[in-house]
Protein backbone atom coordinates (compact mmCIF):
# COMPACT_ATOMS: atom_id res chain seq x y z
CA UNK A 1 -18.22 170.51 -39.74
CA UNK A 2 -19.85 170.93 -43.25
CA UNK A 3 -16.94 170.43 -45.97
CA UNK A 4 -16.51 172.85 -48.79
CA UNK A 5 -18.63 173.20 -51.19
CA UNK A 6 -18.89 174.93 -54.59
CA UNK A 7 -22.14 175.94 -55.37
CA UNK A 8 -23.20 176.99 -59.14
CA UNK A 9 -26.11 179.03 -59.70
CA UNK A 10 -27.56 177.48 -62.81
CA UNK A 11 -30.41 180.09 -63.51
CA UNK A 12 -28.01 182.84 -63.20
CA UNK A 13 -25.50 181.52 -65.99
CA UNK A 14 -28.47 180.49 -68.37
CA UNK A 15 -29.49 184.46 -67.49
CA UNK A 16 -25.74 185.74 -68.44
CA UNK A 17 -24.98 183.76 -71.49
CA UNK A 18 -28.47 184.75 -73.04
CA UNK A 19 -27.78 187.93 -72.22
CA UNK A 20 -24.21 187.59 -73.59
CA UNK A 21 -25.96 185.82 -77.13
CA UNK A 22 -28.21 188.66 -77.36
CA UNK A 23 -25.58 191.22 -77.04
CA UNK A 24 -23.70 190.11 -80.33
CA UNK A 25 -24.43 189.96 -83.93
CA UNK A 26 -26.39 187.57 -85.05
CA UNK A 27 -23.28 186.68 -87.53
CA UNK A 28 -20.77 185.91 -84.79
CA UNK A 29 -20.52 182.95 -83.18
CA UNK A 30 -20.15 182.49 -79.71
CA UNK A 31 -18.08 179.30 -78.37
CA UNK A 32 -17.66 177.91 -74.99
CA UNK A 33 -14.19 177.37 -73.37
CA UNK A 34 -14.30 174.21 -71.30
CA UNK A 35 -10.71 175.45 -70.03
CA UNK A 36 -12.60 177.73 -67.98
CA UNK A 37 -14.98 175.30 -66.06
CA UNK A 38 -15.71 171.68 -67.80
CA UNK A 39 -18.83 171.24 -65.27
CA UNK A 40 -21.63 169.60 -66.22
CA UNK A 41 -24.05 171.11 -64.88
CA UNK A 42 -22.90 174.46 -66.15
CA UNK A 43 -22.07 173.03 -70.33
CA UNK A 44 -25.86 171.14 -70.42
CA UNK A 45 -26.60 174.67 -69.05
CA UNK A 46 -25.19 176.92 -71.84
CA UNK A 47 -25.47 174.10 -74.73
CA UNK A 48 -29.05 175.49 -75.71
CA UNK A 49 -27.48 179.05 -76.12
CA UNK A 50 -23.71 179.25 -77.00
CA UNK A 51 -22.80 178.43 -80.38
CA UNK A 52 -20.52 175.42 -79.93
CA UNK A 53 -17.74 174.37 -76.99
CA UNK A 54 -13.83 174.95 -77.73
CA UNK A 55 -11.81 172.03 -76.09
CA UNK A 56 -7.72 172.06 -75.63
CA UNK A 57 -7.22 168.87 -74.92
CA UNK A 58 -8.17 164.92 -75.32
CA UNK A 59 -9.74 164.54 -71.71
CA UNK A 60 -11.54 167.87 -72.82
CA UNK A 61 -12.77 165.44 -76.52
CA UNK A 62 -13.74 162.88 -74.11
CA UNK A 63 -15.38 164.65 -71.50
CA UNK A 64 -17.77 166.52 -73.92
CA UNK A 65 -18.33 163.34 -75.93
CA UNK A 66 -20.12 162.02 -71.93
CA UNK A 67 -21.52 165.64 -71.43
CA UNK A 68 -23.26 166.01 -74.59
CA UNK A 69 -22.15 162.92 -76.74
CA UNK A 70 -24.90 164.59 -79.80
CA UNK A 71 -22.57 167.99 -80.02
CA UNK A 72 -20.34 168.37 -82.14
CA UNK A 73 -17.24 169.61 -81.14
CA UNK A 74 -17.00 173.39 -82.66
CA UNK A 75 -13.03 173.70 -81.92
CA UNK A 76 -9.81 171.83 -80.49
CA UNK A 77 -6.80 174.06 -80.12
CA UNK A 78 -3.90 174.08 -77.23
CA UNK A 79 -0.08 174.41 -78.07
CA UNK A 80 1.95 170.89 -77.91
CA UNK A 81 -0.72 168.58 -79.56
CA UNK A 82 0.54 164.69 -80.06
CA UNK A 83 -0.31 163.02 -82.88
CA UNK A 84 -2.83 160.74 -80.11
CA UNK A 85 -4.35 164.68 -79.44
CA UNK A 86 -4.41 165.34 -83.15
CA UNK A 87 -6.46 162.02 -84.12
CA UNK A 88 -8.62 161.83 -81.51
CA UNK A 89 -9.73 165.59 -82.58
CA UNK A 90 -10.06 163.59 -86.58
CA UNK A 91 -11.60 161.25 -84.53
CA UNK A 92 -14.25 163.13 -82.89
CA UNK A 93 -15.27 164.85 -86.16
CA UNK A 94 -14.34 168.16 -84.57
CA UNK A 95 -15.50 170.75 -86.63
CA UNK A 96 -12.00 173.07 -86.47
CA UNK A 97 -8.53 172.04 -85.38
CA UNK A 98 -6.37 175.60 -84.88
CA UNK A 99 -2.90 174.30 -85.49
CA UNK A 100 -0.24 175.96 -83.46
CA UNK A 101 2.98 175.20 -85.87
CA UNK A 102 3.89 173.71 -89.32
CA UNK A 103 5.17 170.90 -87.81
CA UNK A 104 1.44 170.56 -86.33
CA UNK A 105 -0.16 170.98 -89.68
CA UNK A 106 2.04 168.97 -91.24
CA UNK A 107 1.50 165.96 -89.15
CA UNK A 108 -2.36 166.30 -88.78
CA UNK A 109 -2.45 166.49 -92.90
CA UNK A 110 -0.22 162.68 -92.90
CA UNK A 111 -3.53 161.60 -90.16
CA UNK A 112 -5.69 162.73 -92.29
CA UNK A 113 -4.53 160.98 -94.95
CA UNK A 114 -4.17 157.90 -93.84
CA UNK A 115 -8.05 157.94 -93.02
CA UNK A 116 -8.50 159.65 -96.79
CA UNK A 117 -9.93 162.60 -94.95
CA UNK A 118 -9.88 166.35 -95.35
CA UNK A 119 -10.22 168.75 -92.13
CA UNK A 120 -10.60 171.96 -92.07
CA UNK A 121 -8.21 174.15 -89.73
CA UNK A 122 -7.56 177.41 -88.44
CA UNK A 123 -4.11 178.66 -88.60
CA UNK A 124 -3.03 180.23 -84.93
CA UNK A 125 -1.30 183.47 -85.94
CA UNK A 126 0.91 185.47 -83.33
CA UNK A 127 -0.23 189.41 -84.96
CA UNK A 128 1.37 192.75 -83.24
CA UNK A 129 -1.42 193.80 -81.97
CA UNK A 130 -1.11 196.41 -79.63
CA UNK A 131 -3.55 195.26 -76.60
CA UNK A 132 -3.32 198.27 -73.53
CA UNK A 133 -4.71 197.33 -70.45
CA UNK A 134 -3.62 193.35 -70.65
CA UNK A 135 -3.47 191.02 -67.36
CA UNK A 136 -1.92 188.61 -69.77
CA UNK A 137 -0.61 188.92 -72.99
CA UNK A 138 0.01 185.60 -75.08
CA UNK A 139 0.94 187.07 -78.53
CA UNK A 140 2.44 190.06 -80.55
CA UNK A 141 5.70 189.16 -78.63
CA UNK A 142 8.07 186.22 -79.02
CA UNK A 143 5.75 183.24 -77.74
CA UNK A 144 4.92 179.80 -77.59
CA UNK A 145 1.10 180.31 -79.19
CA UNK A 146 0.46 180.36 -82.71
CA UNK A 147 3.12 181.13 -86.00
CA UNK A 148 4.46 184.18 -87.01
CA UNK A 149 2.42 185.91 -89.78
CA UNK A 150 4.97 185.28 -92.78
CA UNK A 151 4.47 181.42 -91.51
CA UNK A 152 0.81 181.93 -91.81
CA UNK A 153 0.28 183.62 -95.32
CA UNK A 154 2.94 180.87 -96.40
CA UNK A 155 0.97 178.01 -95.07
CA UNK A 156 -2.25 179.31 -96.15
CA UNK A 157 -1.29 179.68 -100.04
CA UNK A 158 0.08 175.80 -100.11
CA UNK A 159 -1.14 173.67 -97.32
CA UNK A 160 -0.23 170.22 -97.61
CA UNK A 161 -3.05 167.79 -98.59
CA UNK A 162 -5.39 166.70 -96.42
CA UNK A 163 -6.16 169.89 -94.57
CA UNK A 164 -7.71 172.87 -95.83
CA UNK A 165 -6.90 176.12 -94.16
CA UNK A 166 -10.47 178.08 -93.99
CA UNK A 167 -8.44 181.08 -91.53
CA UNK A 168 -7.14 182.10 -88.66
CA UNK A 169 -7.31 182.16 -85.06
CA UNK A 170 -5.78 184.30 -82.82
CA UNK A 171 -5.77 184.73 -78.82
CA UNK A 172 -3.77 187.50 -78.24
CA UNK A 173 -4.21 188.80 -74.20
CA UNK A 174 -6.63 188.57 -71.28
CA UNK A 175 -8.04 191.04 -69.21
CA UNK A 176 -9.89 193.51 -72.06
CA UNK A 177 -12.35 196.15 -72.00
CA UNK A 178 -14.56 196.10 -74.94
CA UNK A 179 -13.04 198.64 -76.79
CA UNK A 180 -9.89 197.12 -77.11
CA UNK A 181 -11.48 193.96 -77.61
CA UNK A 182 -13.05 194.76 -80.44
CA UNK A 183 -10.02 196.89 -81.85
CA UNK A 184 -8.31 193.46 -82.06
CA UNK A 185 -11.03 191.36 -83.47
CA UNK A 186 -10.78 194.53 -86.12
CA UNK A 187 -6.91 194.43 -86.66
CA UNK A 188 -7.05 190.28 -86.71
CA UNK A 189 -9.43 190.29 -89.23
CA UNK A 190 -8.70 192.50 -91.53
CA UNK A 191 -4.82 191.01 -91.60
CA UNK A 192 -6.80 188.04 -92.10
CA UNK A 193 -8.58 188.97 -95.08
CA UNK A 194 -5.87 190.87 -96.32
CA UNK A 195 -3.00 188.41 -96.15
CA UNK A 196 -4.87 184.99 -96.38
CA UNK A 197 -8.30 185.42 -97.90
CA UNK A 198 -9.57 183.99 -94.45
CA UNK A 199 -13.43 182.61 -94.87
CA UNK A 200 -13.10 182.67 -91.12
CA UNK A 201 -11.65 184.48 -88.08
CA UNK A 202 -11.68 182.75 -84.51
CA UNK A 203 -10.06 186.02 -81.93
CA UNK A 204 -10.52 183.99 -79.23
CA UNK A 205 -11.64 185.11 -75.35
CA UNK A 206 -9.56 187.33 -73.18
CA UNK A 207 -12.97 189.69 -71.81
CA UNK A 208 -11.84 191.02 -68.56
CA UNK A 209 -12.94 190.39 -65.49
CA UNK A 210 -12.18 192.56 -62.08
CA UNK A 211 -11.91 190.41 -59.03
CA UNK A 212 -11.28 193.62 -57.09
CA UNK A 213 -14.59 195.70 -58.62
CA UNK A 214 -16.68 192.49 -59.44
CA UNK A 215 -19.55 194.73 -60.47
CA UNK A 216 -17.80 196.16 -63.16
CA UNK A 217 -18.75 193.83 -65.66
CA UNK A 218 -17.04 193.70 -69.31
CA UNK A 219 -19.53 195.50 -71.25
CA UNK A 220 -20.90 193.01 -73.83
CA UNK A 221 -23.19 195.34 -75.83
CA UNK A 222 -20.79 198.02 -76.75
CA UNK A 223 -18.57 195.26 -77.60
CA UNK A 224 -21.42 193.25 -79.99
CA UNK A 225 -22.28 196.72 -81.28
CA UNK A 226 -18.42 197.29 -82.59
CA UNK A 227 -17.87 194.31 -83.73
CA UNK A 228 -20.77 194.57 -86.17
CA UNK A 229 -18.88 196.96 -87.33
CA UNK A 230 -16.03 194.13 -88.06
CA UNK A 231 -18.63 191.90 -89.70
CA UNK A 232 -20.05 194.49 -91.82
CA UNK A 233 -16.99 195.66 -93.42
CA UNK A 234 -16.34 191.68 -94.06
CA UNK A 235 -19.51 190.05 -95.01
CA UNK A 236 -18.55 187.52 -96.33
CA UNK A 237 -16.41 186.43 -93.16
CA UNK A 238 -17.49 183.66 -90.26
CA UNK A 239 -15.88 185.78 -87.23
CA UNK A 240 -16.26 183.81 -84.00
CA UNK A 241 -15.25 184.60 -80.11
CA UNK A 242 -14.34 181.97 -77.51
CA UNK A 243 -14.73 183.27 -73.89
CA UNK A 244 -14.57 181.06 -70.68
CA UNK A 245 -14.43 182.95 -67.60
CA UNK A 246 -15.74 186.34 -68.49
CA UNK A 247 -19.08 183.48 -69.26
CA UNK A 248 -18.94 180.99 -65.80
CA UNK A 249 -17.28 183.18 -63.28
CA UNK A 250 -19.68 185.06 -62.02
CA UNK A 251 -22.47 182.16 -61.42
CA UNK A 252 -20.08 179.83 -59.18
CA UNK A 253 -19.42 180.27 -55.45
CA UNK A 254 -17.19 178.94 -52.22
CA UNK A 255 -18.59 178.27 -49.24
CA UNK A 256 -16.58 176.94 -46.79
CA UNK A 257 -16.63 177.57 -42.35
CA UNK A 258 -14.22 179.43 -40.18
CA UNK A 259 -12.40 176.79 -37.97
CA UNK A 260 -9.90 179.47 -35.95
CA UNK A 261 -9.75 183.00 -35.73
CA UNK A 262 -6.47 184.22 -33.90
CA UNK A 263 -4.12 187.90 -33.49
CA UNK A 264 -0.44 187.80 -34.74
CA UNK A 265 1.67 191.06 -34.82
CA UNK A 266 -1.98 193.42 -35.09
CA UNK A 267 -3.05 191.29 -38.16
CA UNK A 268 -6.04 188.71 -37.60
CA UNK A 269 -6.11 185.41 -39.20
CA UNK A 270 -9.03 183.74 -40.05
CA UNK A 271 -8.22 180.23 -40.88
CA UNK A 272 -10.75 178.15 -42.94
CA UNK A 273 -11.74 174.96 -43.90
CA UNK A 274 -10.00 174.05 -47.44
CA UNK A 275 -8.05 176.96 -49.20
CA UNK A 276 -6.36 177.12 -52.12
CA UNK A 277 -6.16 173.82 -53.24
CA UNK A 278 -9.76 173.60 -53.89
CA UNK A 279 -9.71 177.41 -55.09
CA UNK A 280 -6.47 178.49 -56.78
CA UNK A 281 -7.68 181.47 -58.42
CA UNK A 282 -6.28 184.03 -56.21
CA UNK A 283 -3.11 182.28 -55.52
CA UNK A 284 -2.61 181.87 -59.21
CA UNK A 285 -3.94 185.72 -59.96
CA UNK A 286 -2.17 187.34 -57.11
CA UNK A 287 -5.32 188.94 -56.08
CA UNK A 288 -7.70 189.24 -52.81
CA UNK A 289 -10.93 186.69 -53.69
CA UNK A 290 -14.12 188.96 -52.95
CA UNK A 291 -16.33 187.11 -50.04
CA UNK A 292 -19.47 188.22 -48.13
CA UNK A 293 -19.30 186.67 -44.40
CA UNK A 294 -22.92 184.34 -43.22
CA UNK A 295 -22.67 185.29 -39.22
CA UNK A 296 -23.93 181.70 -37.26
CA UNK A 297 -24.14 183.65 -33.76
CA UNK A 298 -21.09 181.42 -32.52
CA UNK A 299 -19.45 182.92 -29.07
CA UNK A 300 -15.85 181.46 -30.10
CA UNK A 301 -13.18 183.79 -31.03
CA UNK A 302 -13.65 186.35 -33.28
CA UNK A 303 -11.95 189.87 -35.22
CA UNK A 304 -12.41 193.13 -33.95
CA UNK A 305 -11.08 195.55 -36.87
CA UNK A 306 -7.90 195.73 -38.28
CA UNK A 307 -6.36 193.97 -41.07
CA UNK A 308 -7.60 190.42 -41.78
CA UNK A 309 -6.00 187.88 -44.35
CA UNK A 310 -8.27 184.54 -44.80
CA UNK A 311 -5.83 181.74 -44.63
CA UNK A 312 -6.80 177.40 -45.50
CA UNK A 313 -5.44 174.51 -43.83
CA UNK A 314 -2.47 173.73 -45.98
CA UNK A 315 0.89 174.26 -44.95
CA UNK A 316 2.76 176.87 -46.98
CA UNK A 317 2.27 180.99 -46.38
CA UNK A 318 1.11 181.37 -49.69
CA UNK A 319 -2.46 179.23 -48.69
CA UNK A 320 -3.92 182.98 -49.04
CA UNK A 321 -7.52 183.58 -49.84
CA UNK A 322 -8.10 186.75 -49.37
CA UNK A 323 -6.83 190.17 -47.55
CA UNK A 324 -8.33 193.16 -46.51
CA UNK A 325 -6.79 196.25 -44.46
CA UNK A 326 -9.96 196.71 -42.56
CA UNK A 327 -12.35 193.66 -42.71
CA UNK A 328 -15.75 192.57 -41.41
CA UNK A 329 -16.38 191.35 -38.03
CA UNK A 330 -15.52 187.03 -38.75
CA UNK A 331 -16.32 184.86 -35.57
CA UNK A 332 -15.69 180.74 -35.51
CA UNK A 333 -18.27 179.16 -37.36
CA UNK A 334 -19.20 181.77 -39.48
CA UNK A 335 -19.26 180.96 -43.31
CA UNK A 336 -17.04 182.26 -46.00
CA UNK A 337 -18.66 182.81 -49.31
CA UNK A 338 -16.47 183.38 -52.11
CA UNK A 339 -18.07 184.53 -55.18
CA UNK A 340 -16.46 184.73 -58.65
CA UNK A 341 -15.21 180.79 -58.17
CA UNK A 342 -17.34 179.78 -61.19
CA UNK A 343 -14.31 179.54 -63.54
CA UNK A 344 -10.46 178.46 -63.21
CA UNK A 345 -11.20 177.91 -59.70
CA UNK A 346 -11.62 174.06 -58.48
CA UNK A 347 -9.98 173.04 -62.09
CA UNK A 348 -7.04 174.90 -61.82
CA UNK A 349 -6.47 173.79 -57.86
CA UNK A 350 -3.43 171.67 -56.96
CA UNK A 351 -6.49 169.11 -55.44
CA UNK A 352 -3.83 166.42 -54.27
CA UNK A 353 -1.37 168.80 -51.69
CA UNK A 354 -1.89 167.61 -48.21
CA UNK A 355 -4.28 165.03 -49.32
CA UNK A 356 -7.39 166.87 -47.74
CA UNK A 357 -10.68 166.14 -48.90
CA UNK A 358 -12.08 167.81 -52.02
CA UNK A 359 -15.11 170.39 -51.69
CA UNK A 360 -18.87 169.19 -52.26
CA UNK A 361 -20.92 170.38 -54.65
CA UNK A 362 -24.30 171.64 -55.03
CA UNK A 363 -26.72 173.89 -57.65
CA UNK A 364 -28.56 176.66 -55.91
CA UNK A 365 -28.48 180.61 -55.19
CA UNK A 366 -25.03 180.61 -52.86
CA UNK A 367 -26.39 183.04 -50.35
CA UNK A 368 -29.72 180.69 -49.96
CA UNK A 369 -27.50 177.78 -49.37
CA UNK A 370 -25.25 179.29 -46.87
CA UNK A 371 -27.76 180.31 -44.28
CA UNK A 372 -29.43 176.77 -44.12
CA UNK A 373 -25.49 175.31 -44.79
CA UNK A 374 -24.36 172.54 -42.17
CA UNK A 375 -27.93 172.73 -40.11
């Protein structure tokens, strides 16, 4: 049996992040969240188009420094930073640290001086912004991300020495549309230039993405179109955007093979190799991951109709990959391809339960792959 493998199609991300580039102002910056997928394959991929990488950690510093050791880092941000995170980020020569707290700022500014440096910041702000429509909501509400505003304006006017505040940064929910989107990156900035005089605005990522409806795409041209509207009531303001999976998901795969296919109570199982500790993403999401089946012609067992939930091998009910009330014919030996596994999927997995071994991987067009896959 073929093991796992996670294929990335290369071509098609260089497609969607031009088209993505394209789609926005020419005066907005477009960073990379290595959160989303630190591949890298897929970051020597979009280095020639995106505008800079954001990293949240020091593993993230020192994994870019290998990828692409003559980029400079555009951002380092994450809640809970040590003063070991906070150096290496002085360190690295990291263009912007968002700071998460005082306490943060304050003991960055006592690094910096030490090395008789200066670094510029972005202050993390936790705005009420109304956000309809959110999967996941991270500010406007009593959180761990970011300061309150009266912390922010206060910091701002009289940072300590050895940092300069040059604005904001706020990631306030996931799951947009456009509109919405863009009604933040509005509301952030102009509290932003209102309250602190903010050179620059980072409003982070949060573009949906519908694992149910994966053609419904987040529409990046309405959303480049209104926030040039944002830019050109603020000229004079840097206003950047930070998206990871709404960038990579769509250009990764799974492919793994049906081992068993059995009846229990009218539901089928389909059991597979691997599951969701090489793909966490709809154990984590609580959603169905969308998969077209490769038929090999095998005379094993197979479904019939009816309900069908995709199981792995690991030994817990919730080892759920996908279910459907009505799916497509699945015989032993048949091949699984999950698409939208090209962010927060193999990253996120819990790779060490059961001890299995972890998925190959491979660059190509997923569907290509799977016919020839295991012959």
């Amino acid at each position: 049996m073929t093991r796992p493998t996670y294929v990335y199609d290369l071509t098609a991300l260089a497609t969607h992040a031009a088209a993505v580039r394209a789609a926005l102002p020419q005066r907005v910056e477009l960073l990379y969240a290595v959160k989303a997928n630190p591949d890298p394959g897929m970051l020597r991929t979009l280095a020639p188009t995106v505008d800079g990488f954001e990293a949240a950690s020091r593993g993230e510093l020192r994994h870019l420094a290998a990828v692409l050791p003559d980029r400079r880092v555009a951002a380092f941000a994450g809640p809970g930073k040590t003063d070991e995170d906070l150096a290496a980020a002085v360190a690295a020569d990291v263009a912007r640290i968002h700071v998460e707290s005082p306490a943060e700022l304050h003991r960055l500014a006592a690094l910096a001086r030490v090395g008789g440096r200066t670094v510029d910041v972005l202050l993390r702000v936790n705005l009420p912004v109304a956000t309809p429509g959110a999967v996941l909501v991270m500010g406007g509400q009593a959180s761990p991300f970011g300061m309150d505003p009266p912390e922010v304006v206060r910091l701002a006017a009289d940072p300590p020495v050895g940092v300069r505040v040059r604005g904001v940064h706020a990631h306030l929910a996931s799951g947009l549309d456009a509109a919405t989107a863009a009604a933040v990156a509005r509301e952030v900035t102009d509290w932003a230039v209102r309250q602190v005089r903010a050179e620059e605005v980072n409003v982070g990522g949060g573009m949906a993405v519908d694992y149910r409806h994966p053609e419904d795409r987040f529409d990046w041209p309405r959303y480049g179109r209104l926030l040039g509207e944002v830019t050109d009531a603020h000229p004079t303001v840097r206003l950047r955007i930070e998206p990871g999976r709404a960038v990579a998901v769509y250009c990764g795969s799974y492919l793994t093979e049906v081992i068993d296919v059995k009846r229990s109570q009218g539901r089928w199982f389909v059991i597979v190799a691997g599951g969701t500790h090489h793909l966490r993403t709809p154990a984590a999401k609580g959603h169905s991951q969308p998969y077209v089946v490769v038929p090999r012609g095998g005379d094993g067992p197979r479904t019939d109709g009816g309900p069908v939930t995709v199981v792995g091998q690991l030994c817990t009910p919730k080892d759920v990959l996908a279910q459907t009330s009505d799916g497509p014919t699945i015989a032993v030996g048949d091949v699984l391809v999950f698409g939208m596994a090209g962010a927060y999927a193999w990253n996120i997995s819990h790779r060490d339960f059961l001890m299995h071994d972890p998925p190959d991987f491979a660059v190509g067009e997923p569907l290509a792959l799977a016919r020839i896959w295991g012959h």
